[in-house]
PDB file of N, CA and C in Angstrom:
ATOM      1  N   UNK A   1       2.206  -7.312 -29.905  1.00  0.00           N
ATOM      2  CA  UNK A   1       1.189  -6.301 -30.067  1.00  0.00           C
ATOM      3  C   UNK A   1      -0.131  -6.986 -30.390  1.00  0.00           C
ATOM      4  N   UNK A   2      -1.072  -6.610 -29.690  1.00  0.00           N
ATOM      5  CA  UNK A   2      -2.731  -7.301 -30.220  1.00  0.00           C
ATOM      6  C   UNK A   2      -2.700  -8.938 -29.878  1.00  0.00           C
ATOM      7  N   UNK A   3      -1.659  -9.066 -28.513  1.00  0.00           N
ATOM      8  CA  UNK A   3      -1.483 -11.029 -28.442  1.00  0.00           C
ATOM      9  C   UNK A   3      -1.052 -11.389 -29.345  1.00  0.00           C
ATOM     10  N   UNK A   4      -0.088 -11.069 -30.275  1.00  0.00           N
ATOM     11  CA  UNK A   4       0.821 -11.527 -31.856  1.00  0.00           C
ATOM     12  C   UNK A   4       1.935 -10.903 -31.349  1.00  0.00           C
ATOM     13  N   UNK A   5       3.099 -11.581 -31.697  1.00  0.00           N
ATOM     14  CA  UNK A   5       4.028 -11.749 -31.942  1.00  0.00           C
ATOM     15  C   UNK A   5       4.987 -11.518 -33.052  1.00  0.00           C
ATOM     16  N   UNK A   6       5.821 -10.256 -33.592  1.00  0.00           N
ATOM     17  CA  UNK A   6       6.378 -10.189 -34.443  1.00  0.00           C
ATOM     18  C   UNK A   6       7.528 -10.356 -34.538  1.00  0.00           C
ATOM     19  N   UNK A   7       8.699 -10.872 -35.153  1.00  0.00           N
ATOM     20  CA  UNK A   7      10.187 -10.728 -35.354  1.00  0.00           C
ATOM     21  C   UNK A   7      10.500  -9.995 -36.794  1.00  0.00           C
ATOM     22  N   UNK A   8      11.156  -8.727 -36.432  1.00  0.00           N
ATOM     23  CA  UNK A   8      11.477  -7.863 -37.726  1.00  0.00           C
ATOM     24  C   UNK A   8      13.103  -8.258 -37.710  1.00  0.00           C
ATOM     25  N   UNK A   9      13.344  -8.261 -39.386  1.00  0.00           N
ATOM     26  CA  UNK A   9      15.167  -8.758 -39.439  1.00  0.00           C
ATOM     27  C   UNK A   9      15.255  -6.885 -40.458  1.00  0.00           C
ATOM     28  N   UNK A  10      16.011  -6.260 -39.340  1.00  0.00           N
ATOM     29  CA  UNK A  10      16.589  -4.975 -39.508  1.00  0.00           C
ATOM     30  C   UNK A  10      17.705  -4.339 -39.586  1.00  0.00           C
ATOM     31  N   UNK A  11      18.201  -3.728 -40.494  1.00  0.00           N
ATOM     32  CA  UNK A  11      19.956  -3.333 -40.387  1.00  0.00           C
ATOM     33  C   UNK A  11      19.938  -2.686 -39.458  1.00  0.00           C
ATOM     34  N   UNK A  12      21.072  -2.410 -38.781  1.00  0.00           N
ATOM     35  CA  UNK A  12      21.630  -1.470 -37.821  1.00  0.00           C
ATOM     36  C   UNK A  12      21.007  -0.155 -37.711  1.00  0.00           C
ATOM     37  N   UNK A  13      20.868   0.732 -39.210  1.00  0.00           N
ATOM     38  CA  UNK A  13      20.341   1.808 -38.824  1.00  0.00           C
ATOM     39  C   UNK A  13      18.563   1.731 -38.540  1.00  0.00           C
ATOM     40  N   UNK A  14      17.941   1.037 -39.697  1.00  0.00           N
ATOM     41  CA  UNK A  14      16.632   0.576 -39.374  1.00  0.00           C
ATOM     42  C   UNK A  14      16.526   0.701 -37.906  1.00  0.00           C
ATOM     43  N   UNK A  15      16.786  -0.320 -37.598  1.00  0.00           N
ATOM     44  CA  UNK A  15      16.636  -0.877 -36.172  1.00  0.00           C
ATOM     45  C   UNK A  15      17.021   0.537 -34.916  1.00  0.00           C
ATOM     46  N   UNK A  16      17.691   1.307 -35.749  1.00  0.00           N
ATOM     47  CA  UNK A  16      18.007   2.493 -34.365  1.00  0.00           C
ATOM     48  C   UNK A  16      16.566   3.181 -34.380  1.00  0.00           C
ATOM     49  N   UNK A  17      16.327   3.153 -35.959  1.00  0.00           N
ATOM     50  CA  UNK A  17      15.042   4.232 -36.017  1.00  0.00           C
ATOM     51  C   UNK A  17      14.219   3.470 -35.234  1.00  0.00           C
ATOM     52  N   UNK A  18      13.835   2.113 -35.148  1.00  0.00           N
ATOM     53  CA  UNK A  18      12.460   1.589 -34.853  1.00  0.00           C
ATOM     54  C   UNK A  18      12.620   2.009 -33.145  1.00  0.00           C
ATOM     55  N   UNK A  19      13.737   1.874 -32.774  1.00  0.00           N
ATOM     56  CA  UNK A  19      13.865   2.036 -31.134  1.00  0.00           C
ATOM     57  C   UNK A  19      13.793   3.424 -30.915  1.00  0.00           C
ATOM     58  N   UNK A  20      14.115   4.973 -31.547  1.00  0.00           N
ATOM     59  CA  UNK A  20      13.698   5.860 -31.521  1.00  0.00           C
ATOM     60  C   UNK A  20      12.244   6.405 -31.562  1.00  0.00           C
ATOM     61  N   UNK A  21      11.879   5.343 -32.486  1.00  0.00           N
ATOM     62  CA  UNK A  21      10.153   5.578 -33.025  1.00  0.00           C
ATOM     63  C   UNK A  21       9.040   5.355 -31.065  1.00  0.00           C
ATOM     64  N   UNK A  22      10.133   3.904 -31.099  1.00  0.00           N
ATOM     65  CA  UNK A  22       8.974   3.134 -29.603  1.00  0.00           C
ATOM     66  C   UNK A  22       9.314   4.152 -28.302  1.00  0.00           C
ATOM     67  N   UNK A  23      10.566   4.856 -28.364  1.00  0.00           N
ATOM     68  CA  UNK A  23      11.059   5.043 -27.099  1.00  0.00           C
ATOM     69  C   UNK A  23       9.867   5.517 -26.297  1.00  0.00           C
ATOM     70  N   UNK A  24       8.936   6.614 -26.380  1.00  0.00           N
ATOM     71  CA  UNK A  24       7.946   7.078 -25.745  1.00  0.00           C
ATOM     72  C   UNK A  24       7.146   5.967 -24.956  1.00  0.00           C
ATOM     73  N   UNK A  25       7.115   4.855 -25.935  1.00  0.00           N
ATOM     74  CA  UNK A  25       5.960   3.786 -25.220  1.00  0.00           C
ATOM     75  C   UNK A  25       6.816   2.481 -24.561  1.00  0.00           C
ATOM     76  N   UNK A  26       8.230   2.643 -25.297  1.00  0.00           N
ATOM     77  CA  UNK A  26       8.565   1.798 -23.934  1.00  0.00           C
ATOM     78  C   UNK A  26       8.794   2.246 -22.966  1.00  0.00           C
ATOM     79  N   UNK A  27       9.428   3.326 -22.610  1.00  0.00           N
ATOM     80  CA  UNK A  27       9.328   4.357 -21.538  1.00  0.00           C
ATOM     81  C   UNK A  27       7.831   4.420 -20.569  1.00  0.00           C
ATOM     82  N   UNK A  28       7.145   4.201 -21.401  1.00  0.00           N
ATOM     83  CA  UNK A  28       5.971   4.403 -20.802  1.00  0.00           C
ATOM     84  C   UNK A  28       4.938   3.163 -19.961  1.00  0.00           C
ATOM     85  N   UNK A  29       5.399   2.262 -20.718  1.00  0.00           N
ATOM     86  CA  UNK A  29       5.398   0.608 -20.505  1.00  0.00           C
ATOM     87  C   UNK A  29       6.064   0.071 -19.503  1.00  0.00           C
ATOM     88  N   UNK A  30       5.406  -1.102 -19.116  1.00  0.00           N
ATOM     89  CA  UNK A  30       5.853  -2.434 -18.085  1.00  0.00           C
ATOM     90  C   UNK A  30       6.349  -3.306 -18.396  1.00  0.00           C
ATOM     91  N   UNK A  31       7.664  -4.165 -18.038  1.00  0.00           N
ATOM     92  CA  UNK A  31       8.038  -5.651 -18.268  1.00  0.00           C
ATOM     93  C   UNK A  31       6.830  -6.375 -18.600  1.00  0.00           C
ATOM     94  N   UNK A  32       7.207  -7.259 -19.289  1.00  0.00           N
ATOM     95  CA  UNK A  32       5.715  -8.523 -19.052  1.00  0.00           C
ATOM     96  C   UNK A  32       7.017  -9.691 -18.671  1.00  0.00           C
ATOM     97  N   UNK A  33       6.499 -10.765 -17.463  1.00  0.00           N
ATOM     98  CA  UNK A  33       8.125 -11.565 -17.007  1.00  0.00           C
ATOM     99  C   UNK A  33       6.977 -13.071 -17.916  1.00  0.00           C
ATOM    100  N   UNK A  34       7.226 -13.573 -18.721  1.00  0.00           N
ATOM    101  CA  UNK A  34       6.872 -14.768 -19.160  1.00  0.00           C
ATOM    102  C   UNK A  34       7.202 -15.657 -19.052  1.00  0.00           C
ATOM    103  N   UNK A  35       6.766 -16.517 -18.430  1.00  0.00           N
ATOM    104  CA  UNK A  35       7.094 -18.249 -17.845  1.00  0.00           C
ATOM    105  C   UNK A  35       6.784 -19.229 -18.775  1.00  0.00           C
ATOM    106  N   UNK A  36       6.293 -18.898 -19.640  1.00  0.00           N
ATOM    107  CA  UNK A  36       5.733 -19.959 -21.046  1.00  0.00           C
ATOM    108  C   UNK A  36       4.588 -21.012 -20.147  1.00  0.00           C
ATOM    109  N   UNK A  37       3.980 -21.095 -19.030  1.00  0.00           N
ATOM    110  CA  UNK A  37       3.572 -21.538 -18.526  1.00  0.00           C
ATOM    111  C   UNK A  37       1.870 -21.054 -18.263  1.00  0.00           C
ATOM    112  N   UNK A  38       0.764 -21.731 -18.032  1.00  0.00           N
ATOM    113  CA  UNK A  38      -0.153 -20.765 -17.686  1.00  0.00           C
ATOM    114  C   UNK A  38      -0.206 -21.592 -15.871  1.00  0.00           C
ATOM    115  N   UNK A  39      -0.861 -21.100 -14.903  1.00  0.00           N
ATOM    116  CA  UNK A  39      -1.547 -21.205 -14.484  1.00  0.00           C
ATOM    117  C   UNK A  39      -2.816 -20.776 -13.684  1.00  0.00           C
ATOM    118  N   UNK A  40      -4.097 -21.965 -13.354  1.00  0.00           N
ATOM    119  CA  UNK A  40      -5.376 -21.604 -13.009  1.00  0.00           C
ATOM    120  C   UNK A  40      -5.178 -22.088 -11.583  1.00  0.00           C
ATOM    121  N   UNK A  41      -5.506 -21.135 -10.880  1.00  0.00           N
ATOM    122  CA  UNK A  41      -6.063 -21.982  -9.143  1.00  0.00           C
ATOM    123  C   UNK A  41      -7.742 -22.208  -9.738  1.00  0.00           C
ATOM    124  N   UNK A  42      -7.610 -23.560  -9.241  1.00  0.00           N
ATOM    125  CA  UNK A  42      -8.359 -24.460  -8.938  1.00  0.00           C
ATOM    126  C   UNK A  42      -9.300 -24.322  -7.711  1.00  0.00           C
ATOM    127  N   UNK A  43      -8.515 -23.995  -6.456  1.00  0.00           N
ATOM    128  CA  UNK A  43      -9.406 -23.914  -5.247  1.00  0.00           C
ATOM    129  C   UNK A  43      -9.536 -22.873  -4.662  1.00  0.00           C
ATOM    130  N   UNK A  44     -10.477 -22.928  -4.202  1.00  0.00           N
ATOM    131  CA  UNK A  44     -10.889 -21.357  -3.577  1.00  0.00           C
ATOM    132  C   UNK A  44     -10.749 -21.527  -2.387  1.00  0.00           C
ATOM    133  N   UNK A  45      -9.969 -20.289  -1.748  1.00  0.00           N
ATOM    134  CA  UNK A  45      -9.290 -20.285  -0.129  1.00  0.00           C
ATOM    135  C   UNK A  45     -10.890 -19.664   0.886  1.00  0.00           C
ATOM    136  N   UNK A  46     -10.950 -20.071   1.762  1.00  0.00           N
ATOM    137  CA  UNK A  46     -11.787 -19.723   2.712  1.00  0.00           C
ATOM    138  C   UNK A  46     -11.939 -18.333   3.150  1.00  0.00           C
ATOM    139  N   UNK A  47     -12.528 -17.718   3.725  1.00  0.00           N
ATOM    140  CA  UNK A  47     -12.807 -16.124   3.457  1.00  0.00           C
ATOM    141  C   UNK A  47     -11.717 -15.667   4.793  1.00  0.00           C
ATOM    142  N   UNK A  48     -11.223 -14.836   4.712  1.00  0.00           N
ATOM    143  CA  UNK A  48      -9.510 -14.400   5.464  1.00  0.00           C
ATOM    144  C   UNK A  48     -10.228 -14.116   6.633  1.00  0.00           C
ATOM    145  N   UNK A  49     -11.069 -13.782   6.718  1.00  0.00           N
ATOM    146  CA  UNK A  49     -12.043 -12.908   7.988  1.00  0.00           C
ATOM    147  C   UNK A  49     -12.526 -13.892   8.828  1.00  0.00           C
ATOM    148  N   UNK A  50     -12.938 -15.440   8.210  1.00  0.00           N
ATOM    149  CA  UNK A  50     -13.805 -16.152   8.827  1.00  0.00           C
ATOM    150  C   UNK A  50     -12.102 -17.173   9.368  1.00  0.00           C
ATOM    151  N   UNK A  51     -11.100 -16.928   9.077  1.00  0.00           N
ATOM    152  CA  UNK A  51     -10.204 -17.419   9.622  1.00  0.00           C
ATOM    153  C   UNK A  51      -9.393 -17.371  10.659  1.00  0.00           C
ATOM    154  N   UNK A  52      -9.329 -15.931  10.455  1.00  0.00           N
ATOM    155  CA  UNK A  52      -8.717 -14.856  11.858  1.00  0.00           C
ATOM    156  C   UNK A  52      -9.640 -14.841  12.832  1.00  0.00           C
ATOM    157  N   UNK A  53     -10.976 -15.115  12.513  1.00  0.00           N
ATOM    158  CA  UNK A  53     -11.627 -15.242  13.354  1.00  0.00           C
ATOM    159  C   UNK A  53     -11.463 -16.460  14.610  1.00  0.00           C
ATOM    160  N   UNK A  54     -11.685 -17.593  13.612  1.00  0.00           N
ATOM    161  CA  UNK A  54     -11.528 -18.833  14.340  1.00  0.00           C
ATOM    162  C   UNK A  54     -10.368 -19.481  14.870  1.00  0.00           C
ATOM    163  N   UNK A  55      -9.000 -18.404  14.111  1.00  0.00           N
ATOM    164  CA  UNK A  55      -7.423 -18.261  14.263  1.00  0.00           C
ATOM    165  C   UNK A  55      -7.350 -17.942  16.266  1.00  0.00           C
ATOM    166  N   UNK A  56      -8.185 -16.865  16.339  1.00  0.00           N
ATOM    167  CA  UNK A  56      -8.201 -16.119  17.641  1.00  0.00           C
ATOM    168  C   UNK A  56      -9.042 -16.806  18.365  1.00  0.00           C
ATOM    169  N   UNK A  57     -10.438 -17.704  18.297  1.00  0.00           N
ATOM    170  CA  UNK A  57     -11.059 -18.250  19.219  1.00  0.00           C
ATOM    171  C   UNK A  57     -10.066 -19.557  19.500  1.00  0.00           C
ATOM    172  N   UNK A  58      -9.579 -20.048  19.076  1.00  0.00           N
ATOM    173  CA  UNK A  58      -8.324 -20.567  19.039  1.00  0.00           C
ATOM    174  C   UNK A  58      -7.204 -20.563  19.797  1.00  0.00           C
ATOM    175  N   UNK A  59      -6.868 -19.471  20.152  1.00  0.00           N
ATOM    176  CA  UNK A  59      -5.551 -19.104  20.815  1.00  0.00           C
ATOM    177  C   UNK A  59      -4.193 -18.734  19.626  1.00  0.00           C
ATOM    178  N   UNK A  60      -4.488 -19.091  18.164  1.00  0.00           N
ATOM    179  CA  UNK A  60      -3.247 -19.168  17.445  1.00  0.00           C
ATOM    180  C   UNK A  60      -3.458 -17.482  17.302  1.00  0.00           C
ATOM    181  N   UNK A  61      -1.761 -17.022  16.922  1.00  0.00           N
ATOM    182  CA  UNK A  61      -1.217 -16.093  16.197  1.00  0.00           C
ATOM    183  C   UNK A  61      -1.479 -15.849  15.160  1.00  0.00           C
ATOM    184  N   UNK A  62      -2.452 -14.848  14.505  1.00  0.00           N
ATOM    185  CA  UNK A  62      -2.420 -14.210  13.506  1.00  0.00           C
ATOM    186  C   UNK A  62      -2.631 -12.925  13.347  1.00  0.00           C
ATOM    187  N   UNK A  63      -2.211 -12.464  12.202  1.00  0.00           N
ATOM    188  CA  UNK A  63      -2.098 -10.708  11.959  1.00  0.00           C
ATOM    189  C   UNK A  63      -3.357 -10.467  11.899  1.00  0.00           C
ATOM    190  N   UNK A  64      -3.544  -9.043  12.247  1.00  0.00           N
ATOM    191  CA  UNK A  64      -5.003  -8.199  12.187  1.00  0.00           C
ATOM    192  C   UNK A  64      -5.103  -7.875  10.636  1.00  0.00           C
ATOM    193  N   UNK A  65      -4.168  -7.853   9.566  1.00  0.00           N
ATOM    194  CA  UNK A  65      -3.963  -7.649   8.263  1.00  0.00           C
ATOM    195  C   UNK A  65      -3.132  -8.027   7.718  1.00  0.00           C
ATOM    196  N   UNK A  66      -3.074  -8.570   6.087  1.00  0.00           N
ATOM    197  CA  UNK A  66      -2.326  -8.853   5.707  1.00  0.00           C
ATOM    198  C   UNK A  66      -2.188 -10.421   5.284  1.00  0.00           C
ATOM    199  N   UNK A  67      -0.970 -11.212   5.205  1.00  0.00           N
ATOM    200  CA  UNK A  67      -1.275 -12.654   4.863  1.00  0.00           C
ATOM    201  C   UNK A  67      -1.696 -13.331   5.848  1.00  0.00           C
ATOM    202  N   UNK A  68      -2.390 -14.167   5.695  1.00  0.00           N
ATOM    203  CA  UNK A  68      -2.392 -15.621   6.861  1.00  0.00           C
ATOM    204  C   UNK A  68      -1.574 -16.792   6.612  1.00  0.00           C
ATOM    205  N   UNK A  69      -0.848 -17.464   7.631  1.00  0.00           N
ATOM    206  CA  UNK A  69       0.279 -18.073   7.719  1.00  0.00           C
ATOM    207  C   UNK A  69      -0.603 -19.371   6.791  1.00  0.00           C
ATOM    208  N   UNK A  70       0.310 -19.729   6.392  1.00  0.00           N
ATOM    209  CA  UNK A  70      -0.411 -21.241   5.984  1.00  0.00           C
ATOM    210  C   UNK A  70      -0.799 -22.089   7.148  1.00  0.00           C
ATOM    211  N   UNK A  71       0.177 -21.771   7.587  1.00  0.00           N
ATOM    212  CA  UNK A  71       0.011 -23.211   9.053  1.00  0.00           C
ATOM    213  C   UNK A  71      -1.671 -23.259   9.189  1.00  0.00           C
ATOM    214  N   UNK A  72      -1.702 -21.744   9.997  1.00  0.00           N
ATOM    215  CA  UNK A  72      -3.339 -21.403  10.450  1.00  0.00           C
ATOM    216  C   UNK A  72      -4.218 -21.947   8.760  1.00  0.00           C
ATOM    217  N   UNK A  73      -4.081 -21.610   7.865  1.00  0.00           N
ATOM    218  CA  UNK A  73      -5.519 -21.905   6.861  1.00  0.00           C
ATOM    219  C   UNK A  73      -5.407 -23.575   6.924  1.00  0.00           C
ATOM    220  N   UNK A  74      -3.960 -24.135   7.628  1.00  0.00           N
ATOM    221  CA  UNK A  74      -3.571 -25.487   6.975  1.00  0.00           C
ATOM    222  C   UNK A  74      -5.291 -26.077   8.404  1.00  0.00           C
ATOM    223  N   UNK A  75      -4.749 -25.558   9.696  1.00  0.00           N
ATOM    224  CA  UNK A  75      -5.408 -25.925  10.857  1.00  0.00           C
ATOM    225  C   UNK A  75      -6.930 -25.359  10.735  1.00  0.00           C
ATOM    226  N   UNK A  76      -7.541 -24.428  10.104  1.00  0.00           N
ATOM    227  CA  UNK A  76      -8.640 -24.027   9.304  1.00  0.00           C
ATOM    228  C   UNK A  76      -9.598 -25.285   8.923  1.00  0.00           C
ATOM    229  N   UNK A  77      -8.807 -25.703   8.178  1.00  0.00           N
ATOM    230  CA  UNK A  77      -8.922 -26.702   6.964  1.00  0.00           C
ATOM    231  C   UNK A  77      -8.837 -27.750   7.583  1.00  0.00           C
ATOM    232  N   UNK A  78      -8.293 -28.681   9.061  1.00  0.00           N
ATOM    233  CA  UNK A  78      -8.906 -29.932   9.272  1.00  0.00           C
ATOM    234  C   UNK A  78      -9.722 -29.970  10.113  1.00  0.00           C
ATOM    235  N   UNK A  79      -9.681 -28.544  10.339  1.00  0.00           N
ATOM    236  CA  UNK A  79     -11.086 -28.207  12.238  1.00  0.00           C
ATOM    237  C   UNK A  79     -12.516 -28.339  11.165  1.00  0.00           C
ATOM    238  N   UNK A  80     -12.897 -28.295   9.651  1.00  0.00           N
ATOM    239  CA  UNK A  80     -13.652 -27.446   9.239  1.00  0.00           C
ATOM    240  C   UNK A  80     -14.116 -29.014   8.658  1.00  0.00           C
TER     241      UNK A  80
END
C-alpha cells in the first residue's frame, strides 16, 4: 500500500476478518506479476510508419497494422 510493504502475523480468526474487510477491493483490483527486476529500454525504435513504408518500397512483407516483424526493423536498421 503507498509503495510499502506490510507483513501482519494474525490468528486465524483475525486474519478471516482482514480478508472480509479487503474483499470489495480485492475484487475490485489487479494482479501486480513482480519480477524483482526493473527494466529501462534504452533505445528508441524507429517510427512504425516510416518502416512499413520503406518495408513496401522494398518488396518485403509487412502488416498494414499491428507488430513489425523484427526481421524487417532488423533490415530497417542496416539500409539506414
Amino acid at each position: 500500500m503507498d509503495g510499502k510493504v506490510y507483513e501482519i502475523d494474525l490468528n486465524p480468526a483475525n486474519a478471516k476478518k482482514l480478508r472480509k474487510a479487503l474483499a470489495p477491493y480485492v475484487t475490485a483490483g489487479r494482479k501486480h506479476a513482480k519480477s524483482g527486476k526493473t527494466y529501462r529500454h534504452t533505445a528508441v525504435a524507429p517510427d512504425p510508419a516510416a518502416v512499413r513504408a520503406w518495408a513496401r518500397s522494398n518488396k518485403m512483407d509487412v502488416p498494414a497494422r499491428g507488430r513489425i516483424p523484427k526481421k524487417v526493423y532488423e533490415a530497417f536498421a542496416e539500409a539506414s
